[in-house]
Protein backbone atom coordinates (compact mmCIF):
# COMPACT_ATOMS: atom_id res chain seq x y z
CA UNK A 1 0.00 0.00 0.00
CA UNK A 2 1.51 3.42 -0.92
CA UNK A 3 1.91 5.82 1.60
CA UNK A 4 0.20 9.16 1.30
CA UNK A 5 3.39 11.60 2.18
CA UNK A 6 2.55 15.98 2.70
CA UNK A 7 4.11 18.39 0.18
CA UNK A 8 5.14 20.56 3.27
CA UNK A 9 5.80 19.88 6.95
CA UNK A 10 5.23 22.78 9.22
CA UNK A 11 8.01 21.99 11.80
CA UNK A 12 9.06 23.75 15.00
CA UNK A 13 12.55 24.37 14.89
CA UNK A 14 13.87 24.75 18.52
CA UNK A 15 16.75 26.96 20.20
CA UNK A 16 20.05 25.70 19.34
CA UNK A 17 19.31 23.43 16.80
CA UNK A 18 20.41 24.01 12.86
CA UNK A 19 17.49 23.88 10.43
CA UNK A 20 19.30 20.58 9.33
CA UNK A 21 19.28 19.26 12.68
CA UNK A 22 15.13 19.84 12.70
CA UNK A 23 14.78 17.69 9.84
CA UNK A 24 16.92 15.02 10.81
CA UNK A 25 14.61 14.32 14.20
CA UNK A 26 12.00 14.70 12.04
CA UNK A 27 12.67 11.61 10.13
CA UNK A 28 14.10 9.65 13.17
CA UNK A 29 10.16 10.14 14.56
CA UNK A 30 8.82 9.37 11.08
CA UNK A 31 10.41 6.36 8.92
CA UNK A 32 8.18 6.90 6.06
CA UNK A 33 10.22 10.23 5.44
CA UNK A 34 13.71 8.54 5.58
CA UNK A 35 14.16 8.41 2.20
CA UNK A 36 11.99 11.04 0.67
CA UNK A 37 13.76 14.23 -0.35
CA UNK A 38 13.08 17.24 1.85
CA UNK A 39 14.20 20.67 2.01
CA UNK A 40 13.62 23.99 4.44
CA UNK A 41 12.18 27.05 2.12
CA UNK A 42 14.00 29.74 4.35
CA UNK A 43 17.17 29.00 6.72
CA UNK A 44 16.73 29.84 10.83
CA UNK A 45 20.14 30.58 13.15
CA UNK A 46 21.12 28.15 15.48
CA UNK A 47 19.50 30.56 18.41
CA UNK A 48 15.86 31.39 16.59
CA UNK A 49 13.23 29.33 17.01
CA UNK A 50 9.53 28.71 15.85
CA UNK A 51 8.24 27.76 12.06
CA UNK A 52 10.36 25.63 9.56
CA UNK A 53 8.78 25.46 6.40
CA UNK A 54 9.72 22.36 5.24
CA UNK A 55 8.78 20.89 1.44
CA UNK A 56 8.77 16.96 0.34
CA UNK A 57 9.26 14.92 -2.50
CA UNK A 58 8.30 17.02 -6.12
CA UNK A 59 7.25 20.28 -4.06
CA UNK A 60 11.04 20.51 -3.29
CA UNK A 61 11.75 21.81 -6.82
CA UNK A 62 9.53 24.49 -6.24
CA UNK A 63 11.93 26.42 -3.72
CA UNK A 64 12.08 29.24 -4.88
CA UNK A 65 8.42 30.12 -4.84
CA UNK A 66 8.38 29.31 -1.32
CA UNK A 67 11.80 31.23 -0.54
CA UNK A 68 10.05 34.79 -1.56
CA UNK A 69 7.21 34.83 0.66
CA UNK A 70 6.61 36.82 3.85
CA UNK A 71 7.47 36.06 7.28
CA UNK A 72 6.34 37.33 10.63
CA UNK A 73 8.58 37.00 13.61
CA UNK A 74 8.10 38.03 17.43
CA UNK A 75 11.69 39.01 18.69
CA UNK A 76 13.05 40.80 21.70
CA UNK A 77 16.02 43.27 21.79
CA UNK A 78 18.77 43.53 24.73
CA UNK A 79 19.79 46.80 24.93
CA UNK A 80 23.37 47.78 26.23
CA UNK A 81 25.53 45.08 24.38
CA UNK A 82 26.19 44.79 20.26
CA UNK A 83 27.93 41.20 19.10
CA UNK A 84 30.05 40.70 15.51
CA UNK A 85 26.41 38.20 14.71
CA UNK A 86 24.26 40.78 16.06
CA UNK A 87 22.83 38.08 18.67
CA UNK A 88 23.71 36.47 21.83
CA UNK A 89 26.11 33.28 19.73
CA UNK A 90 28.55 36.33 19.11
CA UNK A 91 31.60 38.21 20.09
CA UNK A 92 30.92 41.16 22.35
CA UNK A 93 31.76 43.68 20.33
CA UNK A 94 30.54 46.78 22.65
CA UNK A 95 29.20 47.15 25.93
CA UNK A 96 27.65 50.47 26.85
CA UNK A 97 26.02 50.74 30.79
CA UNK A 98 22.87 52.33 30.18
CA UNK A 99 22.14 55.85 31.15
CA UNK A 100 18.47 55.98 30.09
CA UNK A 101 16.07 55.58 32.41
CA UNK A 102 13.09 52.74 31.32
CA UNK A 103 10.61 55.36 30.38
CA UNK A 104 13.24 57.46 28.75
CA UNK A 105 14.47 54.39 26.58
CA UNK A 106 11.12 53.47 25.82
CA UNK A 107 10.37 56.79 24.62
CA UNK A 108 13.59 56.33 22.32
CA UNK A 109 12.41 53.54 21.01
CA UNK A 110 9.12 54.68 19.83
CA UNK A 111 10.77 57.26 18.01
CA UNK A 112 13.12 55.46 16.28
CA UNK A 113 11.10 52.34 14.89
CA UNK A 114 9.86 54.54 12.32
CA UNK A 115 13.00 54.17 10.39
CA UNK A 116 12.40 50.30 10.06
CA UNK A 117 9.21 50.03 8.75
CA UNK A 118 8.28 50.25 3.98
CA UNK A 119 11.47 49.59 1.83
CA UNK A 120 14.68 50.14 2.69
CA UNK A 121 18.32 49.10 1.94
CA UNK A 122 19.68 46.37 4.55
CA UNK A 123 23.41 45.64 4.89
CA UNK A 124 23.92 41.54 4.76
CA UNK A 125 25.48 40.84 8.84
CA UNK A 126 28.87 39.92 7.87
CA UNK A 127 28.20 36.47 9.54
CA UNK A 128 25.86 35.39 6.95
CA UNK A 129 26.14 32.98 3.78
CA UNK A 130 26.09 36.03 1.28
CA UNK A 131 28.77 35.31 -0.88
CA UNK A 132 31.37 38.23 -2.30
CA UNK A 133 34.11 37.11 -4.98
CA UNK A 134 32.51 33.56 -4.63
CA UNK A 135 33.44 33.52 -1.01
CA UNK A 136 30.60 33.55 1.87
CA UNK A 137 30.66 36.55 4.34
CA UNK A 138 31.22 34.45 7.27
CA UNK A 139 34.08 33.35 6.10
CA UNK A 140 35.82 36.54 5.65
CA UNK A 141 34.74 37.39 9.04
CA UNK A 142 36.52 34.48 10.44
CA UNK A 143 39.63 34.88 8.66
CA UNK A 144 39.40 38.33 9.71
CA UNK A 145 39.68 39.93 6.23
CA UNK A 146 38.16 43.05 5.10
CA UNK A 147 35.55 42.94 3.32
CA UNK A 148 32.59 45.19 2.42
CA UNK A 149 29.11 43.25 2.88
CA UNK A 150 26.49 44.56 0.10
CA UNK A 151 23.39 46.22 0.73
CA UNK A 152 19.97 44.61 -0.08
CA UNK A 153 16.05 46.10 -0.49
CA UNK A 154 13.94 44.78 2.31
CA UNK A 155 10.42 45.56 2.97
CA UNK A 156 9.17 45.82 6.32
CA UNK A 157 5.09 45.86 6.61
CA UNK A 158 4.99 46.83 10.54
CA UNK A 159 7.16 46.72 13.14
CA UNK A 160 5.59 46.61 16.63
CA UNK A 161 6.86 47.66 20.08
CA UNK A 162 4.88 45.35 22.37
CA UNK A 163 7.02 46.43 25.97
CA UNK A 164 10.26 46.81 27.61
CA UNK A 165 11.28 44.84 30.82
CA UNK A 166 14.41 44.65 33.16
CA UNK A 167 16.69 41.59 33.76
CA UNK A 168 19.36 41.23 36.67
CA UNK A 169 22.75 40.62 35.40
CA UNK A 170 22.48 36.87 37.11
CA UNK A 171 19.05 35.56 34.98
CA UNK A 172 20.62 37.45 31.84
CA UNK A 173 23.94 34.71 32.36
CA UNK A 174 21.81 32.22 33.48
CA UNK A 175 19.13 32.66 30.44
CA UNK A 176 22.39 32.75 27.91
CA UNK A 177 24.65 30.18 29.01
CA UNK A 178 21.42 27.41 28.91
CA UNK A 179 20.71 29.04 25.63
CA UNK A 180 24.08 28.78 24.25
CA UNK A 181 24.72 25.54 25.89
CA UNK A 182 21.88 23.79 23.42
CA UNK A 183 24.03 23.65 20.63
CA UNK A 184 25.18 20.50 20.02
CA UNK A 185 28.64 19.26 18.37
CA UNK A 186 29.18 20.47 14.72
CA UNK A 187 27.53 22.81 12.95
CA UNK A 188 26.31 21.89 9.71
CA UNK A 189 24.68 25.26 9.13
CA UNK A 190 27.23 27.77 7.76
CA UNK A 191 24.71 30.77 7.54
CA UNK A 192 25.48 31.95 10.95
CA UNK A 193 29.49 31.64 10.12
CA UNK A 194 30.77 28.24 10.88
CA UNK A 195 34.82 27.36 10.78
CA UNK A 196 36.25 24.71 12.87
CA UNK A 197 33.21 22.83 13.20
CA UNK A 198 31.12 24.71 15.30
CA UNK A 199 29.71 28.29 16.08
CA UNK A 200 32.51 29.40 18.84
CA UNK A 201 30.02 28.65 21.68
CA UNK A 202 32.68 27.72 24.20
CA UNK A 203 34.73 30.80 22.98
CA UNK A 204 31.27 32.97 23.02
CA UNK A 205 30.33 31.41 26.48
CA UNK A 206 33.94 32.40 28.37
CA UNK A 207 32.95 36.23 27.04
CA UNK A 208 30.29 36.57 28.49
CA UNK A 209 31.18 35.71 31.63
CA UNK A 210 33.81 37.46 31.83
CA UNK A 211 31.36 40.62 31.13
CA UNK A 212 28.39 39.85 32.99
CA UNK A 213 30.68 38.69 36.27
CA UNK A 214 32.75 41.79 35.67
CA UNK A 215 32.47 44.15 38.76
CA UNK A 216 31.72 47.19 37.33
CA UNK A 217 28.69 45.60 34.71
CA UNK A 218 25.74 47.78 35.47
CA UNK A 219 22.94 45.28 37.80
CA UNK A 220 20.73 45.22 35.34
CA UNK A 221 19.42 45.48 31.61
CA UNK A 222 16.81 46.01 29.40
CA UNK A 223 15.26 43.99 26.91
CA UNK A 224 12.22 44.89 24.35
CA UNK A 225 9.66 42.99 23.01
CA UNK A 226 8.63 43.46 19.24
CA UNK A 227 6.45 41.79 16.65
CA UNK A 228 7.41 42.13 12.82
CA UNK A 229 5.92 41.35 9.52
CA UNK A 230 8.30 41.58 6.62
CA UNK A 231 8.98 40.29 3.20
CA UNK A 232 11.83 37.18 2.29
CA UNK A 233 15.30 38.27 3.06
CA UNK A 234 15.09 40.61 6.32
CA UNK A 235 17.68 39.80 8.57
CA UNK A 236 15.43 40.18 12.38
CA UNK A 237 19.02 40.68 14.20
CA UNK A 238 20.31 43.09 11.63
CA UNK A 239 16.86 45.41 12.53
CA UNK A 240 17.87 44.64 16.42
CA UNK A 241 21.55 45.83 15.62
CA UNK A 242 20.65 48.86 13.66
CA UNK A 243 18.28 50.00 15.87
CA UNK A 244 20.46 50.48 18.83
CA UNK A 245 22.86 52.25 16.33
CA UNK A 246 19.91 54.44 15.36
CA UNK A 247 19.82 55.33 19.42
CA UNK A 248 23.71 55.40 19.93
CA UNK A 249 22.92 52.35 22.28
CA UNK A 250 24.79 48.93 21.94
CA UNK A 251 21.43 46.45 21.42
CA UNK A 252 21.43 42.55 19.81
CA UNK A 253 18.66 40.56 19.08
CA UNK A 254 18.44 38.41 22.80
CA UNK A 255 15.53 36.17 21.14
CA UNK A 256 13.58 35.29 18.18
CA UNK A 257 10.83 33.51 17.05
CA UNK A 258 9.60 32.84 13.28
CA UNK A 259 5.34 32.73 13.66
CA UNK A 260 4.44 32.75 9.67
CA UNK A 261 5.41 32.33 6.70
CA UNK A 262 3.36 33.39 3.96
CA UNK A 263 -0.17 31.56 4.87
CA UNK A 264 1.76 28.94 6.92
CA UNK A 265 1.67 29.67 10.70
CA UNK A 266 3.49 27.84 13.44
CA UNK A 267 1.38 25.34 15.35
C-alpha cells in the first residue's frame, strides 16, 4: 500500500538546533520520510526558534516560490551590548552601561522604529552565507579579512513595540549560558558563520562571563519585546543591531521567534 506523504511539513525548529538538525529528528520520529527528499524554504540561526517550512518529495523543486514569501517573527532586543552576529552566539563587540532611564528608553524607542518600517536598503550581517568574490561573508569574518558586505532592499510591513522589561545581570547569564549551551557538536549550518566545526560557543560562552561577572557591569538590563511582519530576506538581528545604532545604544537581538510564513503559521 503506498503511503500518502505531505508536500510541506510545518516543523518547530527549537533553540540551538540548525534547520538541518530539525529535519533530521523529524525523520528519526517518522520512517516513512527517511528516504523522501526534503528541504527547508528559508534557513533559521542556530539561536531562533519557531516555524520551519519544510517541502517533500516534487514540491522541493519548487523552492524558490516558497523562498520569496513573507514572514512574521516576534523578537526581543537587549539593549546595552552589540555582538560581531548581532545576537547572543557572538563576540561582544561593545558594551555600553545604560544611562536611560526605562521610560526614557522606551520613549527612544518609539521614536526610532519609524525608520524600520516600507522599503529600505539592509546591509547583509557579515556572519551570513552572502557570498562576495565567490566567497561567503562568514568566512571573511573568520579569517578576519576586510571585506565590504552589500546592501539589499527589504520591505518591512509593521514593526511593533509590544514592551520593555528589566533583567538582573544573574538571569541574563543564566538565560544565555542554557541558551548557548543547546548547541550541540558540529555545525552543519554555515549561515550563521561556521569554521572549525562549530559556532565558537565555548569561545562565546567564556565572554560573556567574563562581562556579565565583571564588577563594574551595570545590575541590570533592558530587553524589548517586538512583533514584525516583513517580506523574504530581512535579517530580524540586523533590525535589532541597527536600531540600537539608530539610538547610539549597543542592542542585539536576545531572542527570536519565526510565527508565519506566507499563509503557513506555526502550530
Amino acid at each position: 500500500m503506498k503511503q500518502i506523504l505531505k508536500k510541506f511539513l510545518l516543523l518547530n525548529k527549537k533553540q540551538g538546533e540548525t534547520p538541518l538538525e530539525t529535519l533530521e529528528a523529524f525523520r528519526a520520529k517518522n520512517k516513512k520520510y527517511k528516504d523522501v527528499k526534503m528541504t527547508y524554504a528559508g534557513r533559521l540561526d542556530p539561536m531562533a526558534s519557531g516555524l520551519l517550512l519544510v517541502l517533500t518529495g516534487e514540491e522541493t523543486k519548487q523552492k524558490e516560490k516558497y523562498l520569496k514569501l513573507s514572514k512574521e517573527y516576534k523578537f526581543s532586543v537587549l539593549f546595552g551590548f552589540a555582538t560581531d552576529t548581532y545576537d547572543i552566539l557572538g563576540k561582544v563587540t561593545s558594551c555600553a552601561r545604560q544611562d536611560l532611564a526605562q521610560e526614557e528608553l522606551k520613549k527612544e524607542i518609539q521614536k526610532n522604529i519609524k525608520f524600520f518600517s516600507g522599503k529600505f536598503m539592509q546591509k547583509y550581517p557579515m556572519y551570513s552565507s552572502r557570498t562576495v568574490d565567490g566567497k561567503p561573508l562568514f568566512a571573511y569574518a573568520r579569517a578576519g579579512e576586510s571585506v565590504k558586505s552589500p546592501e539589499h532592499e527589504v520591505v518591512v510591513k509593521s514593526l511593533k513595540f509590544l514592551k520593555i522589561r528589566k533583567i538582573s545581570t544573574e538571569k541574563l547569564l543564566a538565560n544565555i549560558e542554557l541558551r548557548i549551551e543547546k548547541i550541540k557538536g558540529p555545525a552543519r549550518n554555515a549561515k550563521h558563520g561556521v569554521a572549525g566545526g562549530d559556532f565558537r560557543q565555548k569561545e562565546i560562552l567564556k565572554i560573556w562571563r567574563k562581562e556579565l561577572k565583571s564588577p563594574k557591569q551595570a545590575k541590570d538590563f533592558f530587553v524589548g519585546d517586538f512583533e514584525i511582519k516583513c517580506g523574504s530576506g530581512t535579517y530580524v538581528r540586523g533590525i535589532a543591531n541597527s536600531l540600537g545604532e539608530k539610538m547610539s545604544i549597543s542592542a542585539l537581538a536576545f531572542s527570536i521567534k519565526r510565527t508565519k510564513v506566507g499563509k503557513f503559521a506555526s502550530i
